[in-house]
Protein backbone atom coordinates (compact mmCIF):
# COMPACT_ATOMS: atom_id res chain seq x y z
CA UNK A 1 112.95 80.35 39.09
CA UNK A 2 110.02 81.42 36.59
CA UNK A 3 110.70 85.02 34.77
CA UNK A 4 108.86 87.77 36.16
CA UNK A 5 107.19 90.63 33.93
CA UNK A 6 105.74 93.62 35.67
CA UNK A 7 103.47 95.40 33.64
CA UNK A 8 101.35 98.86 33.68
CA UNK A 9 99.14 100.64 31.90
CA UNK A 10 101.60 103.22 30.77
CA UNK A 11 100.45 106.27 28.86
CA UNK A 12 99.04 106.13 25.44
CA UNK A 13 99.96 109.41 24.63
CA UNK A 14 103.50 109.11 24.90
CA UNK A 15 104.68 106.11 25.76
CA UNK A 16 108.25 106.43 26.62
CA UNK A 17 108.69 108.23 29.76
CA UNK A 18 106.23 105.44 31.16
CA UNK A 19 107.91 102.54 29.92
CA UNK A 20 111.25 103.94 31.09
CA UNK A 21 109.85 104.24 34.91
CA UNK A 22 108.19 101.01 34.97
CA UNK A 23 111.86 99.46 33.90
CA UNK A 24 113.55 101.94 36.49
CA UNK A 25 111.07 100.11 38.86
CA UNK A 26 111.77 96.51 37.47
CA UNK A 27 115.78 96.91 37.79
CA UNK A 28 115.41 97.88 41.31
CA UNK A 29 113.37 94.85 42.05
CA UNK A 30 115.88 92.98 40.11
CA UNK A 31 118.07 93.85 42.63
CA UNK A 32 116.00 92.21 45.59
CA UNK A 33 115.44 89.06 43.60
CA UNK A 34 118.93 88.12 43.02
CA UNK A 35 119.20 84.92 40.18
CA UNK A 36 115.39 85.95 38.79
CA UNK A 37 115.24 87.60 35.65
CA UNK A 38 113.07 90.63 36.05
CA UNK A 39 111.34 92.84 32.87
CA UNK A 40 109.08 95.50 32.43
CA UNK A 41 106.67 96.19 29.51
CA UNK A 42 103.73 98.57 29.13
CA UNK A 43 100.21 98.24 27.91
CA UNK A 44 100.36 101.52 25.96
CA UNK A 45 103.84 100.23 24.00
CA UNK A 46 103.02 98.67 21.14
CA UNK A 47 104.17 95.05 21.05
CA UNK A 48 105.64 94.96 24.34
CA UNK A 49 103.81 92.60 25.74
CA UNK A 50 104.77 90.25 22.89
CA UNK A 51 108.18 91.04 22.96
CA UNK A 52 108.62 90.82 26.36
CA UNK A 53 106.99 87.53 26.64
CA UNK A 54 108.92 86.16 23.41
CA UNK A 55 111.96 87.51 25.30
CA UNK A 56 111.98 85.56 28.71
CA UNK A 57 109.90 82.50 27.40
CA UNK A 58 107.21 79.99 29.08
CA UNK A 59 106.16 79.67 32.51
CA UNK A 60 106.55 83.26 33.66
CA UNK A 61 104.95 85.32 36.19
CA UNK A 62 103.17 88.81 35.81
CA UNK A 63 102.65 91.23 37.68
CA UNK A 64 100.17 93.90 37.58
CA UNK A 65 101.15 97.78 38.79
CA UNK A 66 97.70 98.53 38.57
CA UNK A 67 95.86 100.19 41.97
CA UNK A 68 92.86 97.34 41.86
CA UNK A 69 91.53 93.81 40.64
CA UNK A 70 88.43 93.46 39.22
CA UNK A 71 87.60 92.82 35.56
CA UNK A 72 90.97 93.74 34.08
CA UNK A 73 93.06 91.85 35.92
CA UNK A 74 90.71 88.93 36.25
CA UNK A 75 89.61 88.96 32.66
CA UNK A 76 91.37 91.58 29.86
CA UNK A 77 94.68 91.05 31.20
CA UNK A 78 94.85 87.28 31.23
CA UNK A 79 93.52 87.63 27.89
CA UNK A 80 95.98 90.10 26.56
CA UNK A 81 98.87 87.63 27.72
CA UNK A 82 97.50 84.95 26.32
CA UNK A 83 97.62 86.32 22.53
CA UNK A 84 100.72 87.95 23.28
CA UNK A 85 101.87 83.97 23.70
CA UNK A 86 102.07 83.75 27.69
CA UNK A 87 100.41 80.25 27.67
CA UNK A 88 101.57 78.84 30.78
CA UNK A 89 101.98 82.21 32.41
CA UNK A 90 100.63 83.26 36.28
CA UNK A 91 99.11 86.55 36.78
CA UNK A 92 99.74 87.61 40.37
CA UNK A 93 97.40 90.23 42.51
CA UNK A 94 97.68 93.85 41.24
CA UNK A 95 100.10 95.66 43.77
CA UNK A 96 96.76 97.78 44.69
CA UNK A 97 95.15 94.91 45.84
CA UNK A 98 97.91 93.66 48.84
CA UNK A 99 97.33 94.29 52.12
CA UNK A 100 101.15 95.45 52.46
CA UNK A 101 100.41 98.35 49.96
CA UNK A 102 97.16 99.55 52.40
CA UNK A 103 99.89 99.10 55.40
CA UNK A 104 102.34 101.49 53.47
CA UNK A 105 99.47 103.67 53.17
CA UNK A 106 98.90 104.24 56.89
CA UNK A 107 102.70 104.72 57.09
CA UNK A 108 102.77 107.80 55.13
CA UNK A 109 99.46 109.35 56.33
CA UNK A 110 100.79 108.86 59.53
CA UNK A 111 104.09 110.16 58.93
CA UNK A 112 102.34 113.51 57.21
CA UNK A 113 100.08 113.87 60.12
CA UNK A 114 103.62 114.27 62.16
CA UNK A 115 103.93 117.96 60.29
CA UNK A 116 99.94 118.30 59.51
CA UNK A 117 97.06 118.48 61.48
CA UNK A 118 94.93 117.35 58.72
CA UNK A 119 92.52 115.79 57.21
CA UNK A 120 93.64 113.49 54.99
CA UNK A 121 92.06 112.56 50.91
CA UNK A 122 92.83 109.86 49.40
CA UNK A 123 92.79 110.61 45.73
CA UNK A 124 92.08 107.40 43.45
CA UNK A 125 90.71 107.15 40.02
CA UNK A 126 87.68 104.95 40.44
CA UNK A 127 85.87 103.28 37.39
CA UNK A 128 82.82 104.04 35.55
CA UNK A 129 82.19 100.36 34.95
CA UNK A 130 83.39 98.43 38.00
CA UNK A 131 82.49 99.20 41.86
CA UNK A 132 86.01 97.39 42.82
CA UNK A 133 88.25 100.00 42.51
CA UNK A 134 85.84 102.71 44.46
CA UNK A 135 85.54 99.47 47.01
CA UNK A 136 89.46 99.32 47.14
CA UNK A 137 89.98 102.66 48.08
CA UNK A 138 87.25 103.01 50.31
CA UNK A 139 88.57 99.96 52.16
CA UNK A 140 92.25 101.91 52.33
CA UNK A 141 90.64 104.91 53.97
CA UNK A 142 88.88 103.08 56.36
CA UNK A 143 91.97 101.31 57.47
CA UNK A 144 93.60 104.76 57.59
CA UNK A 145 90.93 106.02 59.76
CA UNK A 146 90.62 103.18 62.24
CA UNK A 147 94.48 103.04 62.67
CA UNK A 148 95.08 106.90 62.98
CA UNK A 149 91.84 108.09 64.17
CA UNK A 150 91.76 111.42 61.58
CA UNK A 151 89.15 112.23 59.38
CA UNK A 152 89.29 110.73 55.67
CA UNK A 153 88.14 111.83 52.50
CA UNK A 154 87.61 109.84 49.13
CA UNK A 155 87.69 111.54 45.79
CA UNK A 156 87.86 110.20 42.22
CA UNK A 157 89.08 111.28 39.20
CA UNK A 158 86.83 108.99 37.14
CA UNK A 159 83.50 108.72 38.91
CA UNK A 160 81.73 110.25 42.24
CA UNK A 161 82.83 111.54 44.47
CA UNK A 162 84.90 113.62 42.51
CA UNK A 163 88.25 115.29 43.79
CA UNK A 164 86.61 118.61 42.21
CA UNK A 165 83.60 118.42 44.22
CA UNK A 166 85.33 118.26 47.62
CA UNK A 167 85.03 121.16 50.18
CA UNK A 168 87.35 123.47 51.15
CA UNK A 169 89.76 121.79 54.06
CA UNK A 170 92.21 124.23 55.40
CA UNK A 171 96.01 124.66 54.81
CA UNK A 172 96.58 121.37 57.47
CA UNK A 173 94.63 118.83 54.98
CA UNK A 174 96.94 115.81 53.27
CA UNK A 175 96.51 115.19 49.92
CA UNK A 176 97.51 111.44 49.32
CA UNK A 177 97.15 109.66 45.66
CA UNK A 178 95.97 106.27 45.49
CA UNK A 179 97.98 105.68 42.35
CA UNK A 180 100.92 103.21 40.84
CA UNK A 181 103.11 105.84 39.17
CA UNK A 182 103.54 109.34 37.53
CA UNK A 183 102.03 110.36 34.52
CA UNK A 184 98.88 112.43 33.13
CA UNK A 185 96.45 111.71 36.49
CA UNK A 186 99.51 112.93 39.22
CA UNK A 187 100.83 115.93 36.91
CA UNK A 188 97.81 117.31 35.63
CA UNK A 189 94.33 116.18 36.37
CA UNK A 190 95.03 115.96 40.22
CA UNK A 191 96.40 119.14 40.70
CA UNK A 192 93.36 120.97 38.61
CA UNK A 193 90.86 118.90 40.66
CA UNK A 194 92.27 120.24 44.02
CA UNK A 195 92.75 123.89 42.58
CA UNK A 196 88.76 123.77 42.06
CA UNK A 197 88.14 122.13 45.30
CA UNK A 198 90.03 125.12 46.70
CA UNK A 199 92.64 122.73 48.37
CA UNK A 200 95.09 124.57 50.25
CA UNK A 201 97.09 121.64 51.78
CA UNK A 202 100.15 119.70 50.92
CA UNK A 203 99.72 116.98 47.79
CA UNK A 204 102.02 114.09 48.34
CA UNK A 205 103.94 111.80 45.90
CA UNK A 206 101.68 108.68 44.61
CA UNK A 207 101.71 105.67 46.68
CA UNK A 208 103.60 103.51 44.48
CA UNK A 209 106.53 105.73 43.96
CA UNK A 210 107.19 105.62 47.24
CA UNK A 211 110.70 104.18 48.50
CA UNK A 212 109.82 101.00 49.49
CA UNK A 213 107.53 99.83 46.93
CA UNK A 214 110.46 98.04 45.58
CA UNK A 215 110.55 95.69 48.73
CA UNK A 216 107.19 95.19 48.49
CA UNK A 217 106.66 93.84 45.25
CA UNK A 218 109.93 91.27 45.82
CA UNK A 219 107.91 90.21 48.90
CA UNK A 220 104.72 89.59 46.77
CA UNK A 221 106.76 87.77 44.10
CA UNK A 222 108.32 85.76 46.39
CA UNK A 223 104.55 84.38 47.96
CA UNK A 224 103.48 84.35 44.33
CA UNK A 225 99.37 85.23 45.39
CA UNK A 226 97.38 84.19 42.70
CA UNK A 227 94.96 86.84 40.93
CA UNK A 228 91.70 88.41 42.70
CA UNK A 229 91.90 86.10 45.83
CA UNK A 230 92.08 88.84 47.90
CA UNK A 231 89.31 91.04 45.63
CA UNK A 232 86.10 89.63 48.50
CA UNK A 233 87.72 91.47 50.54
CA UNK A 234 86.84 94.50 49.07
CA UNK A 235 83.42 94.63 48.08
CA UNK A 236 80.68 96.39 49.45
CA UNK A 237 78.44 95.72 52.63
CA UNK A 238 81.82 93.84 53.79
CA UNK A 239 84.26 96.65 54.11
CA UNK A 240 83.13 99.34 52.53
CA UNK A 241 79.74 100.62 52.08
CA UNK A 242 78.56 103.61 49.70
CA UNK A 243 78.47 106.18 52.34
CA UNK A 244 81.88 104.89 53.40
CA UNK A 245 83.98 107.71 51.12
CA UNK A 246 84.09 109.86 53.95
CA UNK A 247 85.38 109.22 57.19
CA UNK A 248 84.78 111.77 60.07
């Protein structure tokens, strides 16, 4: 069984409490793999990549705990393993991308709408340079809509709409990230966006820390999906469209 090497972002700041929650994450999926050699390395750690892929040799498989495909995943990260000596390595679809995640999604909106009346926003960072990760999460609120029938909100931390500009939506609104792990975005920048929105409501844990993430990630090693064959899916006038960031 090839290696597998989950990798994030992490935080450029300060490293370490990053890379020590993404290989929290990677023991736990360990766990669920049993015989497959599982490792964790961040972006923002310097020469952990390398190291990582020294470590567990040829022929491995990566995946990305990032919250959409697009360029990065398609293009820089492929790239980035490749001078950090992964010839011969797989990159697999970003955990944002899989339709299991967008399932988990509708599982905790509609376990918050059992104690709130609602509405729900889906909080995701967006891109100044790429329409795929708006598309992504515009794609998850839809399905969140359609399933539960409640009124869904988009904001972004990183382009428009932003989580600042959203109105005011009563002490029953659900705030749910769209987002892989802890860090600068869920402690700080979140919470200041809703205080200026005037948000009232409840603010939920980020997606991906959520229990079973674990599971889900075995599962998605297990099928071994191939990068971005999934990202059609997503873009606009298919699923989404630009006036589809808010769902009444």
């Amino acid at each position: 069984m090839p290696p597998i090497l989950i990798t994030a972002h992490g935080q450029p700041s300060d490293p370490g409490p990053a890379a020590a929650e993404l290989a929290a994450l990677a023991a736990r999926v360990a766990r669920l793999l049993p015989g497959q050699t599982v490792a964790a390395a961040t972006l923002a750690e310097p020469g952990a990549l390398s190291a990582a892929v020294a470590r567990l040799g040829p022929g491995g498989l990566l995946f990305p705990l990032f919250m959409a495909g697009g360029w990065f995943t398609r293009s820089h990260l492929p790239a980035r393993l490749t001078a950090a000596g992964g010839q011969g390595w797989q990159v697999l679809e970003p955990l944002g991308c899989l339709a299991a995640l967008h399932d988990l999604a509708v599982k905790v909106a509609a376990e918050a709408l059992q104690t709130h009346a609602g509405p729900i926003i889906l909080a995701a960072h967006g891109s100044g340079k790429s329409p795929v990760p708006a598309d992504i999460a515009a794609h998850v609120a839809a399905k969140i809509h359609t399933e539960l029938g409640c009124a869904v909100h988009v904001g972004f931390i990183d382009q428009t709409p932003q989580l600042q500009d959203l109105p005011p939506l009563g002490d029953q609104a659900i705030c749910l990230p769209y987002f892989a792990a802890s860090g600068g975005h869920i402690t700080t920048d979140i919470p200041a966006a809703l205080r200026a929105a005037g948000f009232t409501g409840t603010l939920l844990p980020p997606l991906g820390l959520h229990r079973e993430i674990p599971a889900l990630i075995a599962q998605a090693i297990r099928t071994a999906s191939p990068v971005c064959t999934q990202e059609c899916r997503f873009r606009r006038g298919e699923n989404s469209s630009p006036r589809a960031f808010t769902l009444a």
